[in-house]
Protein backbone atom coordinates (compact mmCIF):
# COMPACT_ATOMS: atom_id res chain seq x y z
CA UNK A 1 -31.21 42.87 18.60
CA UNK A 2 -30.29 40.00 21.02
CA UNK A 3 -31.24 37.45 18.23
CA UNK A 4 -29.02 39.21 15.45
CA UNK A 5 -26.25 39.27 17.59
CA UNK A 6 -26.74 35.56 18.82
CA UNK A 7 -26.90 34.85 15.07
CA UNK A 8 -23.69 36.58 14.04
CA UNK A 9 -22.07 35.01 16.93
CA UNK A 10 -22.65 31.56 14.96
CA UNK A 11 -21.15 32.68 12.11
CA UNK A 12 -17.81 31.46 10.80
CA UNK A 13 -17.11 34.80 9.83
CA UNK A 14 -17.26 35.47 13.86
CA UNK A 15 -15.22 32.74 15.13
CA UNK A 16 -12.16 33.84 12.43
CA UNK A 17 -11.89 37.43 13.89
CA UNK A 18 -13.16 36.91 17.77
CA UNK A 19 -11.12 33.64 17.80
CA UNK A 20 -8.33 33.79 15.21
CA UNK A 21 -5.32 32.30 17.35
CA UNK A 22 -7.81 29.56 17.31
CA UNK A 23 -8.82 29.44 13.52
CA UNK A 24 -5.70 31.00 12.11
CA UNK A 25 -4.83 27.28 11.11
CA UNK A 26 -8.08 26.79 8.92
CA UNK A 27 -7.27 29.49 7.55
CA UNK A 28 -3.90 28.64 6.11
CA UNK A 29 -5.50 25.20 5.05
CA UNK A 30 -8.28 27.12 3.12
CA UNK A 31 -5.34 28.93 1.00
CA UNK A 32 -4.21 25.45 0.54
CA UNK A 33 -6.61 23.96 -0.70
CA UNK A 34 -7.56 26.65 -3.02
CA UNK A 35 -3.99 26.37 -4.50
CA UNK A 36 -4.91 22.53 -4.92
CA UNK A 37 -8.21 23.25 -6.71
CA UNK A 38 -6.19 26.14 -8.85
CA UNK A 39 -3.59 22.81 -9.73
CA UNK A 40 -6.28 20.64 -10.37
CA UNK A 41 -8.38 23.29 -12.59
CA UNK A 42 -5.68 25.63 -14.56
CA UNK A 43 -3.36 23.42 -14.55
CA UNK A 44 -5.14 19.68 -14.69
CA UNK A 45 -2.78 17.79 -11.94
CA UNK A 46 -5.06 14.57 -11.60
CA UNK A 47 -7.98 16.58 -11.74
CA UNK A 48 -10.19 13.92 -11.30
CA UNK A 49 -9.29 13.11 -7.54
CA UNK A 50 -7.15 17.00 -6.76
CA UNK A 51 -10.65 18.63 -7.13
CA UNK A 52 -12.15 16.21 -4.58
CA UNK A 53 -9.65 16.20 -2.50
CA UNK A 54 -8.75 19.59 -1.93
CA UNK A 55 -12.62 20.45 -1.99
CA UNK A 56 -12.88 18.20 0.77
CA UNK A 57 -9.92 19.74 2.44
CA UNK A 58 -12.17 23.13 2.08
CA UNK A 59 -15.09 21.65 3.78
CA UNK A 60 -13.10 20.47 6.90
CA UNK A 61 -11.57 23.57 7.83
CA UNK A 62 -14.60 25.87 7.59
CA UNK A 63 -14.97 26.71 10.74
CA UNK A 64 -18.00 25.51 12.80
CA UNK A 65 -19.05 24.02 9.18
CA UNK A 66 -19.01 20.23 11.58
CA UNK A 67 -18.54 18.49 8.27
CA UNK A 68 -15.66 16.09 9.79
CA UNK A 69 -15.20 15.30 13.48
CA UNK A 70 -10.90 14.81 14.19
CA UNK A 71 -11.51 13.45 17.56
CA UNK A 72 -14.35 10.99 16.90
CA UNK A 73 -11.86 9.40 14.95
CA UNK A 74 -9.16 9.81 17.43
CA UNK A 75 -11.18 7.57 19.90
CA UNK A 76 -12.10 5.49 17.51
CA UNK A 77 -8.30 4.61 17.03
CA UNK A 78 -7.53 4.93 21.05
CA UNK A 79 -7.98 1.65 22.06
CA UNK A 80 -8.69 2.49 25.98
CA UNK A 81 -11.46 4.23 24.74
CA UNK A 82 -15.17 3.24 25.08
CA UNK A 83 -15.37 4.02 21.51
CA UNK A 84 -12.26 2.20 20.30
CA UNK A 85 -13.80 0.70 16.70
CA UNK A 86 -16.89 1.59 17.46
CA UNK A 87 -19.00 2.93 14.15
CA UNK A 88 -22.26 3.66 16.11
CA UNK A 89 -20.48 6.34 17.70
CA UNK A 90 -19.52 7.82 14.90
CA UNK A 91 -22.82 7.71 13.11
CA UNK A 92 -24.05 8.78 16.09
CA UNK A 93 -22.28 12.15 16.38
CA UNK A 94 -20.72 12.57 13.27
CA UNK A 95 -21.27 14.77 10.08
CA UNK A 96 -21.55 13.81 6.35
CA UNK A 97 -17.41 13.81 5.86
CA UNK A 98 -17.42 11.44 8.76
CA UNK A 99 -19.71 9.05 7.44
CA UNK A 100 -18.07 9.16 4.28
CA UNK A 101 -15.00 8.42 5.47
CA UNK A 102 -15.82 5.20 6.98
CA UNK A 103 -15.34 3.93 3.31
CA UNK A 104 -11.81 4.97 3.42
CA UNK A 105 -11.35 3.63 7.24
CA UNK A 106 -12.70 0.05 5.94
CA UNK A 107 -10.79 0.29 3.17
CA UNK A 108 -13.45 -0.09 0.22
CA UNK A 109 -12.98 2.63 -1.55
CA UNK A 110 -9.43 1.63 -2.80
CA UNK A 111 -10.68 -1.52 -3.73
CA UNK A 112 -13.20 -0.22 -5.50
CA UNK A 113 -11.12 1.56 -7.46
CA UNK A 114 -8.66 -1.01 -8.27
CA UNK A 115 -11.80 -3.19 -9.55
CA UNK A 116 -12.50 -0.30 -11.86
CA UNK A 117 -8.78 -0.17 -12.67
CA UNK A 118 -8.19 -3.88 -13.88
CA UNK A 119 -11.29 -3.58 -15.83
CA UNK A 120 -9.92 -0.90 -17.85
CA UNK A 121 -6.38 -2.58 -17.71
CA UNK A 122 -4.76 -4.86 -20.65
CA UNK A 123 -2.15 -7.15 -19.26
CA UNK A 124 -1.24 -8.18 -22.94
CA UNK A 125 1.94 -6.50 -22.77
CA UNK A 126 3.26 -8.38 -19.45
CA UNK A 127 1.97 -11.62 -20.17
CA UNK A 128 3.73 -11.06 -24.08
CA UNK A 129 6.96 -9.97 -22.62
CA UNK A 130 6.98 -11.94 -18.67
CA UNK A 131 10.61 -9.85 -18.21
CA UNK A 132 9.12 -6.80 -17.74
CA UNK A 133 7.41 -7.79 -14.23
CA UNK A 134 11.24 -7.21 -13.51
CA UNK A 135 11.09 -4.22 -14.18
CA UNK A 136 7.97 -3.27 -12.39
CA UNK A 137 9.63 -5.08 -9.41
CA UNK A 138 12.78 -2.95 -9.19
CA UNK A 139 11.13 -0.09 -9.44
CA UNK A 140 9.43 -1.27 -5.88
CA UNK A 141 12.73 -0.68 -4.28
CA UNK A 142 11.79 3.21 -4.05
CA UNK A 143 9.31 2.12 -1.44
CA UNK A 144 11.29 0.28 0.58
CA UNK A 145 14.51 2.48 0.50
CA UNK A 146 12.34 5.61 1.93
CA UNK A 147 10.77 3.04 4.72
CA UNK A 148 14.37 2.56 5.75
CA UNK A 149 15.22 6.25 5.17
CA UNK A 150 11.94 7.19 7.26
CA UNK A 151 13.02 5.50 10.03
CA UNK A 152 16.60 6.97 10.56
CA UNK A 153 14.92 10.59 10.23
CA UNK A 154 12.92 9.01 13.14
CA UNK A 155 9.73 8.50 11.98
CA UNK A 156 8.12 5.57 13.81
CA UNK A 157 7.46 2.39 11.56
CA UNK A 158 3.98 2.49 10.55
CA UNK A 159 4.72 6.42 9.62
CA UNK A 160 7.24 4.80 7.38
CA UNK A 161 5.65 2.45 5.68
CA UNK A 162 2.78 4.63 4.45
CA UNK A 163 5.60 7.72 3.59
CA UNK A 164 7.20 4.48 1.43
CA UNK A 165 4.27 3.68 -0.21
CA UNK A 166 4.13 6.74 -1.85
CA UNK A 167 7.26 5.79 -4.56
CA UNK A 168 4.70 3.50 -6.23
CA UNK A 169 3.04 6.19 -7.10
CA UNK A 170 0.05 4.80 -7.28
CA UNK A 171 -3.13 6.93 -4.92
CA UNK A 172 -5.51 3.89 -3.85
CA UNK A 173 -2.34 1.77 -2.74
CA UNK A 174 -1.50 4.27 -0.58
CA UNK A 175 -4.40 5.40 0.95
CA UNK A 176 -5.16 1.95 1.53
CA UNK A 177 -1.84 1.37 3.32
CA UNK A 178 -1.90 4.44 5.15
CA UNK A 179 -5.53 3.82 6.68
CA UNK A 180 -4.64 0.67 7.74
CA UNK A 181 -0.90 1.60 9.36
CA UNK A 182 -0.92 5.32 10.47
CA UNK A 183 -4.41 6.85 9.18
CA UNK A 184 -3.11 10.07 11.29
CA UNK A 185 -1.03 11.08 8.06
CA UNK A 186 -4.05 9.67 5.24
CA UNK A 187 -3.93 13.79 4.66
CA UNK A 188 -0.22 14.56 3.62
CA UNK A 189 0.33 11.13 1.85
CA UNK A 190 -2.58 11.13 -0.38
CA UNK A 191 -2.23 14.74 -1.38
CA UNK A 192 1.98 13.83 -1.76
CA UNK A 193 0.85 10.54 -3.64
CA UNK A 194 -2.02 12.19 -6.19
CA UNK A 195 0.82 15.32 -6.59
CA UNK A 196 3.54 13.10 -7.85
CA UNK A 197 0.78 11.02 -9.78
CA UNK A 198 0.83 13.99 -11.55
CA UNK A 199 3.92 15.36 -11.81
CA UNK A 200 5.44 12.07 -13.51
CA UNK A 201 5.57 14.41 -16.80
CA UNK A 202 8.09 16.35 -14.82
CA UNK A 203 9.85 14.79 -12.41
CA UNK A 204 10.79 11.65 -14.54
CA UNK A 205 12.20 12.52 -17.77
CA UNK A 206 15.33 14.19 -16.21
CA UNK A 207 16.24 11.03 -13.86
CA UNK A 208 15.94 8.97 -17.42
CA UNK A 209 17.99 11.37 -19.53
CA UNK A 210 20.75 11.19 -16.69
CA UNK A 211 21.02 7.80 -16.35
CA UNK A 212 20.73 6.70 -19.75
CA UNK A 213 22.75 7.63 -22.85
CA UNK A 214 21.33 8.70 -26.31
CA UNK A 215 22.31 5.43 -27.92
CA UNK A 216 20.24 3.50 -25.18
CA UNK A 217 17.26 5.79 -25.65
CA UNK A 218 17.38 4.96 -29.26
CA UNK A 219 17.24 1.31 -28.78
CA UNK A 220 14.43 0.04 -30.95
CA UNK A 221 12.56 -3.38 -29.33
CA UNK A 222 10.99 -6.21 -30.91
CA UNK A 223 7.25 -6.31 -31.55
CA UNK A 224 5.55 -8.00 -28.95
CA UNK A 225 3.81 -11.10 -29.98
CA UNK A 226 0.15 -11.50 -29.89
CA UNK A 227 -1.61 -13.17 -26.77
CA UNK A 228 -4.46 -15.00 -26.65
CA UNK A 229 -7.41 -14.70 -25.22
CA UNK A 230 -6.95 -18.28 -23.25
CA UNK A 231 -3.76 -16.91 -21.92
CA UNK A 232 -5.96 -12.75 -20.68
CA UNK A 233 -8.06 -15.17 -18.77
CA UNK A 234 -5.76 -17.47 -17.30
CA UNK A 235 -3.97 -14.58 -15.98
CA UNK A 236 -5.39 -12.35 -13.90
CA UNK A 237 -7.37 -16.17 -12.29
CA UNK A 238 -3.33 -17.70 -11.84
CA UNK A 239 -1.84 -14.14 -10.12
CA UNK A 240 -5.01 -13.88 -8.02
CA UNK A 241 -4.14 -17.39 -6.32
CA UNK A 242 -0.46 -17.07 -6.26
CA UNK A 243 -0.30 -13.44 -4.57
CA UNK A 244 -2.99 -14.95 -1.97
CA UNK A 245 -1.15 -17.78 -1.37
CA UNK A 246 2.34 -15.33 -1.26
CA UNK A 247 1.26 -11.99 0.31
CA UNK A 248 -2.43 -13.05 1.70
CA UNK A 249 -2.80 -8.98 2.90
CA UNK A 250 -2.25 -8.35 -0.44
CA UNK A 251 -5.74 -10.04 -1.68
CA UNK A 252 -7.83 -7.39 -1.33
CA UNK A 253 -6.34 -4.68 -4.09
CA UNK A 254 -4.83 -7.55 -5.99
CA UNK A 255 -7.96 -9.68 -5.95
CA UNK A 256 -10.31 -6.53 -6.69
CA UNK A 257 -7.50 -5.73 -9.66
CA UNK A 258 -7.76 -9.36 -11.41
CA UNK A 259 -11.62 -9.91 -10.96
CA UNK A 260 -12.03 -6.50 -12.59
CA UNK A 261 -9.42 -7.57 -15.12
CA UNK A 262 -11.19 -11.34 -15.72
CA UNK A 263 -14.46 -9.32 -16.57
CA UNK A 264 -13.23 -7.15 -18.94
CA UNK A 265 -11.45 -10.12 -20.84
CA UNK A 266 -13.89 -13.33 -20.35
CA UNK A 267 -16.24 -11.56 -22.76
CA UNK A 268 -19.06 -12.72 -21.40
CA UNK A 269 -19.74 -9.68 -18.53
CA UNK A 270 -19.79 -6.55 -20.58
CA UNK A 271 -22.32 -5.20 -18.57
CA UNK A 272 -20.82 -5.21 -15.52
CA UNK A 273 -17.26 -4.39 -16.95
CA UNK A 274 -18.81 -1.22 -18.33
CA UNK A 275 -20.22 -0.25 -14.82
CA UNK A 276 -16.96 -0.73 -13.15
CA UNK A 277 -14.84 1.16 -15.39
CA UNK A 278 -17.17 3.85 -15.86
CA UNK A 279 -20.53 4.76 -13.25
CA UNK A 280 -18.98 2.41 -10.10
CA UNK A 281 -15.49 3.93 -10.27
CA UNK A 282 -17.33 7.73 -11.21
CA UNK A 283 -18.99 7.27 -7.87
CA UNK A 284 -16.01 5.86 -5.76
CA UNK A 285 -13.36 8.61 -7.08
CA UNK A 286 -16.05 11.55 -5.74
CA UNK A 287 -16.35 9.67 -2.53
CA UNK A 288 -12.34 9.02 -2.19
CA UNK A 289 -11.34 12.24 -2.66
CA UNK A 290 -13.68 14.12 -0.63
CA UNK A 291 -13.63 12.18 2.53
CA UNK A 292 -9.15 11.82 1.82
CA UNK A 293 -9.41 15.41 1.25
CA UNK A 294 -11.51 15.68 5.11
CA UNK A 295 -8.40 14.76 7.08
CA UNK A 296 -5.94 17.57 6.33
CA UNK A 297 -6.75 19.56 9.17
CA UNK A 298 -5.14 22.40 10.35
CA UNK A 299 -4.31 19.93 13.35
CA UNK A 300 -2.73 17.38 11.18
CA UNK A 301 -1.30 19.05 8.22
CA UNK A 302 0.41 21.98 9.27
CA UNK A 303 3.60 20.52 10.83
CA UNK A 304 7.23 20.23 10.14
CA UNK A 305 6.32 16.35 9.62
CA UNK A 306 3.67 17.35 6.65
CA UNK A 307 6.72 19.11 5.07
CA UNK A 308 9.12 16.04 5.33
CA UNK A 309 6.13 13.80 4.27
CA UNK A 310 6.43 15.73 1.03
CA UNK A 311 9.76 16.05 0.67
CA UNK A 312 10.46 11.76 1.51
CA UNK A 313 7.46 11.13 -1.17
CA UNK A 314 9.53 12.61 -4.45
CA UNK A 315 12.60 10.74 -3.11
CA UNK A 316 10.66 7.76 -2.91
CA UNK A 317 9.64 8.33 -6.47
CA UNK A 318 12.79 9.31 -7.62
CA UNK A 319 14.27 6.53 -6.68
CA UNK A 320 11.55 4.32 -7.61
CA UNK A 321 11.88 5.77 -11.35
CA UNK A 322 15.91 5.08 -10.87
CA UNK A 323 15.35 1.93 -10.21
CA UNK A 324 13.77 0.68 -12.69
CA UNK A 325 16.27 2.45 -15.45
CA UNK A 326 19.04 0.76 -13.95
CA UNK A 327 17.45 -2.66 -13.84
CA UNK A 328 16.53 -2.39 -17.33
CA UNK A 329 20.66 -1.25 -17.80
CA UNK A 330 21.88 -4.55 -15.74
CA UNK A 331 19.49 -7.27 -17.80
CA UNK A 332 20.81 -5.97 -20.77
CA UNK A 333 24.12 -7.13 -19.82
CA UNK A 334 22.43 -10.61 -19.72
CA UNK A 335 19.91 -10.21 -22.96
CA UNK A 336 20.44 -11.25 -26.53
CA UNK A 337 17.41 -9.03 -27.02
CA UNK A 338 17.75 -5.29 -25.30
CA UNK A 339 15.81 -3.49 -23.97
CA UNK A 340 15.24 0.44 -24.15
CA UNK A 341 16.10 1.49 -20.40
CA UNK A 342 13.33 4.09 -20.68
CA UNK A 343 10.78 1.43 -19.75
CA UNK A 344 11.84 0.86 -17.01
CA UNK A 345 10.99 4.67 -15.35
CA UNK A 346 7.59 2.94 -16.15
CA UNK A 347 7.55 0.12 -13.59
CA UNK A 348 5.92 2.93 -11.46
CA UNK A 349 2.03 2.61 -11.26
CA UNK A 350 1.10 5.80 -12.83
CA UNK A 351 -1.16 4.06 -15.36
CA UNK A 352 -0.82 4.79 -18.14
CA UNK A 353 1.31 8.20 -17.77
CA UNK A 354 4.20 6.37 -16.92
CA UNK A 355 4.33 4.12 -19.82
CA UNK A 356 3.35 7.24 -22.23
CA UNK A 357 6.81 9.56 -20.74
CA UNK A 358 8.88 6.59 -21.72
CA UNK A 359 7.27 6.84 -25.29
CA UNK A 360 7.63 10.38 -25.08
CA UNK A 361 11.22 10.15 -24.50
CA UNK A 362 11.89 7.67 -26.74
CA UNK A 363 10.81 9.37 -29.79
CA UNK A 364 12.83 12.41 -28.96
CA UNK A 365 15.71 10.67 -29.19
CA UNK A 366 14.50 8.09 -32.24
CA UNK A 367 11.21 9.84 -33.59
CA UNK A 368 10.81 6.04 -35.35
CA UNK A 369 10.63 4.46 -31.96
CA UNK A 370 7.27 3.57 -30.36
CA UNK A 371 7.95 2.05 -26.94
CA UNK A 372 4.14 2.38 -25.33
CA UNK A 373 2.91 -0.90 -25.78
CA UNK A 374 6.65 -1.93 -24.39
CA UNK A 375 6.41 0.51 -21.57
CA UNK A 376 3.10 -0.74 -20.32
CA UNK A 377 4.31 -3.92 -19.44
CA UNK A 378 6.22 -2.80 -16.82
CA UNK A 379 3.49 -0.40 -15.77
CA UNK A 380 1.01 -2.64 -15.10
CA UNK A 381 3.41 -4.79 -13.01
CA UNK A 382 4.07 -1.93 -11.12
CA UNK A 383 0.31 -1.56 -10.04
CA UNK A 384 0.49 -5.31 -8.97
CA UNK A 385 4.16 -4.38 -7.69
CA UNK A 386 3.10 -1.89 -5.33
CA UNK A 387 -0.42 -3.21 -4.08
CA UNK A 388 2.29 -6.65 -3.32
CA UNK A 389 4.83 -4.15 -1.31
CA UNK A 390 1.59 -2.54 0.49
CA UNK A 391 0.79 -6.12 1.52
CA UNK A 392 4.35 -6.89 2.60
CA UNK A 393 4.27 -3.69 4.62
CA UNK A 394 0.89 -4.52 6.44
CA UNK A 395 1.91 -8.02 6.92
CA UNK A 396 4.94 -6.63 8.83
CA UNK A 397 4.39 -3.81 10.79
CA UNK A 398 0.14 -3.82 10.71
């Protein structure tokens, strides 16, 4: 009888009832996460990182489940610790989550992904039509309007940067920023960042119809001209240097971007394209999300900062998505050739969802019009856009 009852005392089950002022926390982050997987699942936000993520956010609240260990990684952080940066300890005494998670900590799992990214990415479009890095640059002003707007609600720097990160809407950027300024809030900004990943179908398409008239939305644009394939290589070899040169915290994502980028378009490295784009970034996205998806802890996530977190993220986007209409409104004042101001909602880094709402939108108000290939111009700058403002931010507050 003593051995049942020492047994049942083990149980999770156990701790929840005899210790639910406690646990009453994991609880709540349980419900969460099973609304995330029900979002990911029914009804497919970014399924593909949501399932990991809020799986992983499952795993770390089960109580006694020792899956992820908060306050290993709080001494690894504390610098007048005897464990400040010290990975023996945690391999030492941590569990699986923990382990993974040192891929997110050292940053190689973003990287990762943006080598899988450029190798599925075609820069034609930007390198056709140079004006549209313009585009993908204004739309970077999101990021840095909520850093400033983060800071007068009081939020110390580093917290800002990472909530600013998240109008680029683009996942690895931000984890990658956030690990590396205030990995305390990885949880809250990468669920915030893969949400309004997802939500671009939604939340765009109303700040484009308001700021742009029907006549503008019918705009039809040139064909783009054909590049070469001289002028794919040069490209991704010549922004590689310059952004190292410009914004050297910016190298890795950048660098990781273009070399997966230069495979896919030298020719000559299909095998190794193919694994990036398909089994490397496969393996990476399971290992991202899960060990992201570890830090929401009751601890961390359930404060009034969590909520504000999400509510600063779709300003950020907002705003980022603004942007970039309006630019593409002021260098038509200035163009002999316009341009359809729906492209420029796409100098976010949603790849490719971005670029295919402007298309979307476009053809509802000129079913003749096909603006992808246009939009996607500005989309990919925005991915270089916002891996360039992550670097800024390290560079000035890391």
């Amino acid at each position: 009888m003593d051995a049942i009852m020492n047994f049942i005392e083990q149980t999770g089950f156990y701790k929840l009832i005899a210790e639910f002022d406690n646990y009453w926390g994991n609880l709540v982050m349980i419900l969460v996460s099973l609304l995330l997987l029900y979002l990911a699942i029914k009804k497919k936000f970014e399924p593909l990182l949501l399932i990991g993520i809020a799986f992983g956010m499952l795993l770390t609240n089960l109580p006694i489940a020792e899956m992820y260990h908060g306050e290993l990684w709080d001494a690894f952080m504390d610098s007048e610790s005897q464990y400040y940066h010290s990975y023996g300890h945690i391999m030492a005494n941590g569990g699986l989550l923990d382990y993974l998670y040192i891929g997110v900590k050292t940053c190689i799992y973003p990287c990762l992904i943006f080598l899988g990214i450029g190798a599925m990415t075609d820069f034609g479009p930007l390198i056709s039509n140079p004006k549209s890095l313009l585009l993908g640059a204004a739309a970077q002003i999101g990021i840095f309007a909520t850093f400033i707007g983060s800071i007068l609600l009081g939020f110390p720097q580093t917290a800002a940067g990472s909530i600013g990160i998240i109008g680029g809407a683009d996942g690895p950027t931000a984890i990658y920023t956030t690990s590396l300024l205030h990995p305390q809030l990885l949880g809250p900004i990468a669920v915030a960042a893969y949400s309004y990943m997802a939500l671009v179908p939604v939340i765009q398409p109303p700040i484009m119809r308001l700021l742009t008239t029907k006549k503008e939305r019918q705009i039809v644009m040139k064909p783009l001209r054909q590049v070469s394939k001289t002028e794919k290589i040069i490209f991704p070899i010549a922004v590689t240097i310059f952004v190292a040169l410009l914004v050297p915290s910016a190298t890795p994502l950048v660098g990781c971007l273009m070399l997966g980028n230069l495979w896919k378009e030298s020719g000559v490295a299909e095998r190794l394209c193919k694994t990036a784009q398909n089994e490397l970034m496969n393996i990476v996205t399971i290992f991202l999300g899960i060990s992201v998806g570890a830090t929401a802890t009751a601890k961390t996530f359930l404060k009034l900062e969590t909520l504000a977190i999400i509510g600063l993220g779709v300003v950020a986007f907002g705003v980022a998505s603004a942007c970039g209409v309006l630019f593409a409104k002021l260098m038509n004042l200035f163009s002999k050739n316009k341009i359809n101001p729906l492209i420029g909602s796409a100098g976010v880094s949603a790849v490719p969802m971005a670029a295919r709402v402007s298309q979307s939108e476009g053809q509802k108000a000129n079913p003749s019009n096909f603006l992808l290939m246009h939009a996607m111009g500005p989309n990919v700058a925005g991915v270089i856009g916002s891996a360039i403002a992550a670097g800024v931010l390290i560079a000035l507050l890391g």
